[in-house]
C-alpha atoms as a PDB file:
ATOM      1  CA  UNK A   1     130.632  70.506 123.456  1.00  0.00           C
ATOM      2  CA  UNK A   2     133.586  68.697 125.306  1.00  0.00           C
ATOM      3  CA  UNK A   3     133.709  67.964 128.596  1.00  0.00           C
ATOM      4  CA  UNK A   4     137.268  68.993 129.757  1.00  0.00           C
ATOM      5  CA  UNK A   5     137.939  68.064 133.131  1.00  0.00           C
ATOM      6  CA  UNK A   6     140.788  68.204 135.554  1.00  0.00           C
ATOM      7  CA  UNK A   7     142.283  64.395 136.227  1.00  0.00           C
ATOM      8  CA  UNK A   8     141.117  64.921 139.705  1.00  0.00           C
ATOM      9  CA  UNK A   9     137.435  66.133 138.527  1.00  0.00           C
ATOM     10  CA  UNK A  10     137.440  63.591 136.370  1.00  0.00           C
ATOM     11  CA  UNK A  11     138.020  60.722 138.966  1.00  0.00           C
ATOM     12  CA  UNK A  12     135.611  61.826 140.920  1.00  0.00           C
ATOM     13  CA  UNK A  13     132.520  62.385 138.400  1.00  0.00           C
ATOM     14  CA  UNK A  14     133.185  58.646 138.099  1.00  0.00           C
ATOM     15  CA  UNK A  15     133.152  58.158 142.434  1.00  0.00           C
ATOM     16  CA  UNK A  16     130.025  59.932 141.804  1.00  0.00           C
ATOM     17  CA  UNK A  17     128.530  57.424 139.637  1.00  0.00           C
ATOM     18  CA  UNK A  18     130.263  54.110 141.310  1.00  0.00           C
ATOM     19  CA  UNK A  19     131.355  54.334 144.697  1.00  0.00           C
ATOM     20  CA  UNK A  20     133.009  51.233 144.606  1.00  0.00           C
ATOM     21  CA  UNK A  21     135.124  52.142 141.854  1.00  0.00           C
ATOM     22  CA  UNK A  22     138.951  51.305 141.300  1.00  0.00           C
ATOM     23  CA  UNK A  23     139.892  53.752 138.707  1.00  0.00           C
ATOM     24  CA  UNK A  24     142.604  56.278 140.314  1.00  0.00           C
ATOM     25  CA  UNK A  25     143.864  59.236 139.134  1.00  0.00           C
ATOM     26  CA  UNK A  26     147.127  57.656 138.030  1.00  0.00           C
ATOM     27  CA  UNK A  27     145.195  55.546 135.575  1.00  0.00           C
ATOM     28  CA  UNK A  28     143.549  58.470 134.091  1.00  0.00           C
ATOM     29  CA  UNK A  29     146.911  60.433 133.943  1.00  0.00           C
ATOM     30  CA  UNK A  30     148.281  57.051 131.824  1.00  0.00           C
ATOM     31  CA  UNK A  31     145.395  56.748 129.671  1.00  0.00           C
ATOM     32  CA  UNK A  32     145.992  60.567 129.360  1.00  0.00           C
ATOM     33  CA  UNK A  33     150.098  60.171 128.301  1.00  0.00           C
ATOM     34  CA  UNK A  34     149.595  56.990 126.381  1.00  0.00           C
ATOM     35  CA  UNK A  35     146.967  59.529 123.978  1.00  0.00           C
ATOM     36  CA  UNK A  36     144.338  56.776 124.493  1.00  0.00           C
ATOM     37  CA  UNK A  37     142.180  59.527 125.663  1.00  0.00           C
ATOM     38  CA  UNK A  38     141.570  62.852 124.711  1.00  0.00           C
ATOM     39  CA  UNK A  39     143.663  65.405 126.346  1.00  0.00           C
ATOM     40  CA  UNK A  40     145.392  68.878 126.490  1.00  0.00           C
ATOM     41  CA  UNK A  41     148.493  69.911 127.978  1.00  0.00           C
ATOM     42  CA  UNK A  42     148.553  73.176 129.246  1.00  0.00           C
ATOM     43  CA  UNK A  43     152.249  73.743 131.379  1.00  0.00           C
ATOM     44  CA  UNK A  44     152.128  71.344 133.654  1.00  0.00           C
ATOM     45  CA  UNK A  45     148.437  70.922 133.908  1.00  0.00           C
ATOM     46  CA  UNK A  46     146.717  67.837 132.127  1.00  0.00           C
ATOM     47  CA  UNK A  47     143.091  68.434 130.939  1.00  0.00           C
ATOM     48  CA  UNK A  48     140.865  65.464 129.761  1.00  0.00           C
ATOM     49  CA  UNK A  49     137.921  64.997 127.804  1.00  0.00           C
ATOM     50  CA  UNK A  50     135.276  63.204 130.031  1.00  0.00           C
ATOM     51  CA  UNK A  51     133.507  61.815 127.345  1.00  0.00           C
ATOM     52  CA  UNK A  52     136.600  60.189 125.748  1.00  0.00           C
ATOM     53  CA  UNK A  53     137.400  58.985 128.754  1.00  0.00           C
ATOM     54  CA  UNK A  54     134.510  57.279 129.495  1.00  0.00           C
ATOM     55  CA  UNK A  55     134.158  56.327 125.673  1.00  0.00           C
ATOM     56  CA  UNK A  56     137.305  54.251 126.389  1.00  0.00           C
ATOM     57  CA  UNK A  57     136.352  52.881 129.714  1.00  0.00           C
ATOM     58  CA  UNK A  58     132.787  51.562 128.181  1.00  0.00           C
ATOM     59  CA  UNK A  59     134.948  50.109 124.776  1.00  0.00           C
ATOM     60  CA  UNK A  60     133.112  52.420 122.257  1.00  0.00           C
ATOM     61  CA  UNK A  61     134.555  52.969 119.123  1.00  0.00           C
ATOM     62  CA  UNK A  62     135.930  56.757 118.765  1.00  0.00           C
ATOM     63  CA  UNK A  63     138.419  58.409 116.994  1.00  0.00           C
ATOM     64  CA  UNK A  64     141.093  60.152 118.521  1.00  0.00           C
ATOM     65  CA  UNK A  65     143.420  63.122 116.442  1.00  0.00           C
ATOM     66  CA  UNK A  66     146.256  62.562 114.850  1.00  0.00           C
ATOM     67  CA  UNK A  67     148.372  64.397 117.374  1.00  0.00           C
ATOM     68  CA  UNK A  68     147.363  65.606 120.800  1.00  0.00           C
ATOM     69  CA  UNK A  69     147.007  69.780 121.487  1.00  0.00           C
ATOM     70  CA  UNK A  70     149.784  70.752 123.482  1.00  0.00           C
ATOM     71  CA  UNK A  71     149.672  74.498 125.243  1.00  0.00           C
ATOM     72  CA  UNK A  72     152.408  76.253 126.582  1.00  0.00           C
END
């Protein structure tokens, strides 16, 4: 099962893990719009998948869908 997060959830599961980390919310929300990660739009609210995130941020190999799920 996914792990859909909240950007801000997100960011800091990975504060959790490195302290010293750079990786902001902005970045996450760009990953997010540029569909390099897994995400779904729900009104104004942007949901991301954890793992893909951190798929992308380790340079694994995954496949993303064709189109991303928008909700309104």
């Amino acid at each position: 099962m996914a792990r859909i997060r909240t950007i801000a959830e997100a960011c800091n599961m990975i504060k959790q893990e490195d302290n010293g980390t750079s990786l902001s919310e902005f970045l996450i929300r760009k990953l997010a719009l540029q569909k390099k990660i897994r995400s779904i739009k729900t009104g104004t609210k942007l949901l991301v998948d954890y793992d893909s995130l951190m798929a992308y941020l380790s340079s694994k190999k995954y496949e993303l869908p064709n189109e991303q799920l928008v909700i309104d």
